[in-house]
Protein backbone atom coordinates (compact mmCIF):
# COMPACT_ATOMS: atom_id res chain seq x y z
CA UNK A 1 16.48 10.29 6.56
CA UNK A 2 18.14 9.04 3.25
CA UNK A 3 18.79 5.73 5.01
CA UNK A 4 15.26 5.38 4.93
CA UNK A 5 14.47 6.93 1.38
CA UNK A 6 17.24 4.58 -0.03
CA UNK A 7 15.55 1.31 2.12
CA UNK A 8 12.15 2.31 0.33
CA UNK A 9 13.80 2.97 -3.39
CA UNK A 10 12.74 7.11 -2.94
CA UNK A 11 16.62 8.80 -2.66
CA UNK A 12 16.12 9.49 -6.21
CA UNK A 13 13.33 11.68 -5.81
CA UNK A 14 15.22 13.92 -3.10
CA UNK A 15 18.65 13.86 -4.84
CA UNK A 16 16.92 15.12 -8.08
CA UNK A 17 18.92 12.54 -9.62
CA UNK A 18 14.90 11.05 -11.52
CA UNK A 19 13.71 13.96 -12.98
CA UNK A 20 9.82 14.68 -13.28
CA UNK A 21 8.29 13.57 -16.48
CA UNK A 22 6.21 15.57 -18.77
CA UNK A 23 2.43 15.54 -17.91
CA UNK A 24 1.57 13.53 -21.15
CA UNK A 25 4.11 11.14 -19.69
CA UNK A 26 2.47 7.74 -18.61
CA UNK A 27 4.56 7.50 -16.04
CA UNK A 28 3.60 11.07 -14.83
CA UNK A 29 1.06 10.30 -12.18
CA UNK A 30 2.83 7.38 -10.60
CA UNK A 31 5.86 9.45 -10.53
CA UNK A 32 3.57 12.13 -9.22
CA UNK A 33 2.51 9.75 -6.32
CA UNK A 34 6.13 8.85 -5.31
CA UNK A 35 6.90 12.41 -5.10
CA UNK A 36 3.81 13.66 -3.09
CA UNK A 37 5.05 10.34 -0.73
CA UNK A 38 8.49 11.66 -0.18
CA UNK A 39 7.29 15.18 0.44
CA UNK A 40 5.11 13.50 3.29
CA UNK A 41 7.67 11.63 5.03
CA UNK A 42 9.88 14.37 4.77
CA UNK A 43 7.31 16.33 6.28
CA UNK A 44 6.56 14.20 8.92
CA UNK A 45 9.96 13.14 9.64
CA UNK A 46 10.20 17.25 10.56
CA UNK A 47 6.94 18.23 11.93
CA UNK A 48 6.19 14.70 13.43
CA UNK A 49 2.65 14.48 12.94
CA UNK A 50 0.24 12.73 11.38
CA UNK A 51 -1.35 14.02 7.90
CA UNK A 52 -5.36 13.21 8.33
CA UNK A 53 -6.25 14.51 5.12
CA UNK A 54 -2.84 12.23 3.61
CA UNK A 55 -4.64 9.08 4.65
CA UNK A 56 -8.30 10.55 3.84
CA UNK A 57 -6.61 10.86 0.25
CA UNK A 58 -4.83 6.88 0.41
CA UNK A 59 -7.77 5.09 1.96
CA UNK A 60 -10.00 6.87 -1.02
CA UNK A 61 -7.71 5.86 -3.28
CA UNK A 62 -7.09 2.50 -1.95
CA UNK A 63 -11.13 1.41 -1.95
CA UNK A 64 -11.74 3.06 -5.71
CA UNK A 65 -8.61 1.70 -7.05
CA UNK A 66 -9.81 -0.65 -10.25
CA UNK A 67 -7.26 -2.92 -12.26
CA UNK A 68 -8.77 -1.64 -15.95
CA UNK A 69 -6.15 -1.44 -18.48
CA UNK A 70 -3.03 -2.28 -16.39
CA UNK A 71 -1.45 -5.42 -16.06
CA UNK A 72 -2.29 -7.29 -13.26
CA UNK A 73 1.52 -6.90 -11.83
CA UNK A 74 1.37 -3.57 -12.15
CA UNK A 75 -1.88 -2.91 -10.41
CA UNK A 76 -0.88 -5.11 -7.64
CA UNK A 77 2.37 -2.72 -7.53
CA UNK A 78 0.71 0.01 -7.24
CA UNK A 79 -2.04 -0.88 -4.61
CA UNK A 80 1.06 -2.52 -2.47
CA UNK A 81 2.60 0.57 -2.72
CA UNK A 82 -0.27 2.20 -1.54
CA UNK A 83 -0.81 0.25 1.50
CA UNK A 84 2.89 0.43 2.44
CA UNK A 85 2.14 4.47 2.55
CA UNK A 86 -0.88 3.67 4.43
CA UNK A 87 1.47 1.49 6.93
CA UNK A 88 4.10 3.85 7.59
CA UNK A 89 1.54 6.73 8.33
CA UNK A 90 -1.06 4.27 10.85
CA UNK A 91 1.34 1.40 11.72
CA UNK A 92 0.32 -1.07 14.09
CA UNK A 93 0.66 0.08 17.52
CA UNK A 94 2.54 -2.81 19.93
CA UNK A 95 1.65 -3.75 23.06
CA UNK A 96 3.88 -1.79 25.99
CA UNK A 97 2.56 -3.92 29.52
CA UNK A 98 5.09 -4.23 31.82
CA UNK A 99 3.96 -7.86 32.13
CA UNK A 100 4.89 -10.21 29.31
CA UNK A 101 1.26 -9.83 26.95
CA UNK A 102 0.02 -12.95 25.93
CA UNK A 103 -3.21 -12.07 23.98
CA UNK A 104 -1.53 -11.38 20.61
CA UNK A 105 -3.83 -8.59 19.94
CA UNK A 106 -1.09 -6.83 17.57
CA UNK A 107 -1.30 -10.20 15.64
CA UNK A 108 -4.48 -10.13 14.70
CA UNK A 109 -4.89 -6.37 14.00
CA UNK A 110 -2.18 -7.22 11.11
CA UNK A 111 -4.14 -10.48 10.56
CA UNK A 112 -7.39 -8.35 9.93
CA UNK A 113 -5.45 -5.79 7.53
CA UNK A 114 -4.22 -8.77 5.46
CA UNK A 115 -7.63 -9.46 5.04
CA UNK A 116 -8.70 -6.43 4.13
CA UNK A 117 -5.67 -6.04 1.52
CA UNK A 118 -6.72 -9.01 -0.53
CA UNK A 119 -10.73 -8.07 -0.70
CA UNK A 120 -9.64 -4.77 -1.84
CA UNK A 121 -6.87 -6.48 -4.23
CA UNK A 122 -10.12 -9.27 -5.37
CA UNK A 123 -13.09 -6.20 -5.91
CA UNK A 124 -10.67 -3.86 -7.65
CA UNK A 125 -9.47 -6.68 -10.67
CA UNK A 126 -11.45 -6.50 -14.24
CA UNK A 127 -14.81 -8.60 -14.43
CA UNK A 128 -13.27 -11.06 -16.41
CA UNK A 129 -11.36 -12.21 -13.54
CA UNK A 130 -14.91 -12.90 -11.48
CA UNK A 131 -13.89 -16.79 -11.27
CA UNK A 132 -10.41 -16.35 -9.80
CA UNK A 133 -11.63 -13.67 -7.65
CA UNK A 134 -14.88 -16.35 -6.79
CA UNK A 135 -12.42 -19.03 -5.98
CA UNK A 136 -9.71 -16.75 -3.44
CA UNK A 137 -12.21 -15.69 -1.74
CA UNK A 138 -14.13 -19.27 -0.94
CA UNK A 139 -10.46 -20.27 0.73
CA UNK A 140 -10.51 -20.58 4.44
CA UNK A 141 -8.42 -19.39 5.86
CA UNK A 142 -7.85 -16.49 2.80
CA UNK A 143 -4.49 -16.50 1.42
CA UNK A 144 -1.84 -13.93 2.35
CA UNK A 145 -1.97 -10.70 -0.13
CA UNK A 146 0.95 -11.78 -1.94
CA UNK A 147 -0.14 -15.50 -2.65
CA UNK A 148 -3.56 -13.88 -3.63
CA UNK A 149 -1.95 -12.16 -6.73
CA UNK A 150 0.14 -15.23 -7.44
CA UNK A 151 -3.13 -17.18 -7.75
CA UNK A 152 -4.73 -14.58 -10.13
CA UNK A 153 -1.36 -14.89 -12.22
């Protein structure tokens, strides 16, 4: 378990070593967030199940997420880190034929969420940004989520 808190950056948050802001803090809800995320894979890592309502909560968040008065790096952050919750909790199941698969279904699944991941990233930055967000989404094929928000740089 703290392996994998330490790979995602979260050991902090179980050692008590980051304490929690004050709620006037404007770091407060993304701190919050973090927390709330540890707590779940803590949970899960125990219980080993799915939390529907966890993802019901992410997936809202993730569609009526807006860029408004952040910077554009740190909305990007913080819909990435989003969608790598959303990953660990409804990762992308593999194929498991005994004979050697060949369709590459898993590929496209991941394909199609990539997709997905930069419309969200295009309808959720300010109006002012309507060109950029115009000319990302004319390019075929769409660019990756991460050269997406280096183009809107």
């Amino acid at each position: 378990m703290k392996r994998a808190l330490s790979s995602k950056n979260k050991l902090k948050f179980m050692m008590s070593v980051l304490p929690q802001p004050t709620k006037y803090d404007p770091n407060f809800k993304a701190w919050k967030r973090c927390n709330n995320i540890v707590i779940s894979w803590i949970t899960r890592e125990r219980f080993n199940k799915v939390n529907h309502f966890w993802i019901s909560n992410l997936l809202q968040e993730l569609h009526s997420m807006k860029q408004g008065d952040r910077s554009l790096s740190t909305y990007f952050t913080n819909l990435k880190f989003l969608w790598d919750e959303l990953e660990h909790l409804r990762s992308i199941p593999s194929c498991t034929c005994l004979v050697s698969c060949i369709c590459n279904l898993s590929k496209y699944v991941k394909t199609y969420k990539q997709i997905e991941y930069v419309i969200l990233f295009l309808k959720g930055l300010n109006d002012g940004d309507n060109h950029v967000k115009t000319q990302i989404l004319l390019m075929d094929p769409l660019p990756s989520f991460n050269k997406a928000f280096a183009l809107a740089i």
